[in-house]
Protein backbone atom coordinates (compact mmCIF):
# COMPACT_ATOMS: atom_id res chain seq x y z
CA UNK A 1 25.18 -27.16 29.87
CA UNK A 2 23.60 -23.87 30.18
CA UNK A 3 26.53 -22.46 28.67
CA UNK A 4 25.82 -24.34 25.76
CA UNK A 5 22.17 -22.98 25.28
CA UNK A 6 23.51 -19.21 25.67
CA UNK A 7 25.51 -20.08 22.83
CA UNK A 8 22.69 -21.41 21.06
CA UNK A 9 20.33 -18.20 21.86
CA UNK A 10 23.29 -15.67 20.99
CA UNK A 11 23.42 -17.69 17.42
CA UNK A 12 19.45 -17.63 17.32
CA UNK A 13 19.51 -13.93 17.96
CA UNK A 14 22.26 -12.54 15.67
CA UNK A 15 20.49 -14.72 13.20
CA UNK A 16 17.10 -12.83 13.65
CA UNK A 17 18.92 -9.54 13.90
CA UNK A 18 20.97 -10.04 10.41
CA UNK A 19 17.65 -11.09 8.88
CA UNK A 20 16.06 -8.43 10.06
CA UNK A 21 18.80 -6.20 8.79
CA UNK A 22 18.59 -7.75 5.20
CA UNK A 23 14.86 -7.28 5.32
CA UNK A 24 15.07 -3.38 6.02
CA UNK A 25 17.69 -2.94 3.20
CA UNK A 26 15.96 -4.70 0.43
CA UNK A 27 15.05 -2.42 -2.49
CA UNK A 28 11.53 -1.30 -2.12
CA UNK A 29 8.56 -2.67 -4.74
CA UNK A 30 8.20 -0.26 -7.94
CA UNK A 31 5.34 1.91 -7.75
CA UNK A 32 1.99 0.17 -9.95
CA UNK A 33 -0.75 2.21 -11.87
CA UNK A 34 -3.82 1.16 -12.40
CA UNK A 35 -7.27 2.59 -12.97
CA UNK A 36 -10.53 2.39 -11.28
CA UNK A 37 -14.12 3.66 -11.57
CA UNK A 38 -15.51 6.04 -8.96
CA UNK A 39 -18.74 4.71 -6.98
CA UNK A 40 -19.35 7.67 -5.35
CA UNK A 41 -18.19 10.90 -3.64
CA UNK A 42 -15.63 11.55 -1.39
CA UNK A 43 -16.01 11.28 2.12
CA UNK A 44 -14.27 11.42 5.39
CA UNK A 45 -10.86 11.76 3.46
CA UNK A 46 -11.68 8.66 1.15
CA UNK A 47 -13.21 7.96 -2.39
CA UNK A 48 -15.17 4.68 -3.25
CA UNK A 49 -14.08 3.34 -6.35
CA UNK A 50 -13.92 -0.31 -8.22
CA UNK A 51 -11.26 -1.82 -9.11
CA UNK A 52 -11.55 -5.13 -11.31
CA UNK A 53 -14.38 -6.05 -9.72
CA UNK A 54 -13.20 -5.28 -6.21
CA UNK A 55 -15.42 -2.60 -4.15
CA UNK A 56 -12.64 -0.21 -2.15
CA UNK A 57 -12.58 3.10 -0.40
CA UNK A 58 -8.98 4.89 -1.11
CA UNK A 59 -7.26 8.13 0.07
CA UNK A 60 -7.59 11.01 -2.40
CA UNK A 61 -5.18 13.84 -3.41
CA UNK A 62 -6.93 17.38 -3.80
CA UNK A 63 -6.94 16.32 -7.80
CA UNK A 64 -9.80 13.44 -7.10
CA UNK A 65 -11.05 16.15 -4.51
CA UNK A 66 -14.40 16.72 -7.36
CA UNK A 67 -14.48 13.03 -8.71
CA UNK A 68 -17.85 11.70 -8.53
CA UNK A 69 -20.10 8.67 -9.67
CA UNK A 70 -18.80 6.96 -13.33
CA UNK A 71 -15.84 8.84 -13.49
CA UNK A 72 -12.43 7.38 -13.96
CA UNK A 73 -9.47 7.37 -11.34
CA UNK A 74 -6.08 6.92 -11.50
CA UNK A 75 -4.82 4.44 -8.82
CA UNK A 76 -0.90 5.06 -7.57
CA UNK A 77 0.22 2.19 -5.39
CA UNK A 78 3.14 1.63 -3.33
CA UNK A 79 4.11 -1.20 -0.97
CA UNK A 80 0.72 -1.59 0.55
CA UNK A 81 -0.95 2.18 0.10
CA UNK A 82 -3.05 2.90 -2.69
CA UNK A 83 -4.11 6.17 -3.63
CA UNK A 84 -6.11 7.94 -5.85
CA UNK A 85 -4.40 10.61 -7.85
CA UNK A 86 -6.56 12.25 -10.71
CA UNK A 87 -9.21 11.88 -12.69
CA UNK A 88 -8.85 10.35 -16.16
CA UNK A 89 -12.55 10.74 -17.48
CA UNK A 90 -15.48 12.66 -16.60
């Protein structure tokens, strides 16, 4: 009998494994765009900016380094990071 639930666990396990194996090669999500107004200026590495309605503090690049209040941002997200990458308007 115990034999039998080995077997069972081995199968549970290289099932996990090959999922988690498919998981790690699937093609990443494309990049997005969006825009977003600045709230205020940068501080402690992030700017606060709106998006749709949505209050959010984002990492900057040294381009959004000068954004302040009313300006427009470019938004660059991927997978889960969003970022602020220029200024639009001023």
């Amino acid at each position: 009998m115990s034999h039998d639930r080995d077997t069972y666990r081995a199968r549970d396990a290289g099932q996990t494994l090959a999922q988690a194996l498919a998981n790690s090669l699937a093609p990443p999500t494309a990049p997005g765009f969006d825009w977003a107004t600045c709230t205020g200026t940068p501080a402690n590495k992030l700017l606060p900016v709106t998006l749709q309605d949505t209050a959010m503090n984002v990492p900057y690049t040294t381009n959004c380094a000068a954004a302040k209040t009313g300006d427009r941002i470019l938004l660059l997200t991927v997978g889960h990071l969003t970022t602020a990458i220029a200024i639009l308007t001023q």
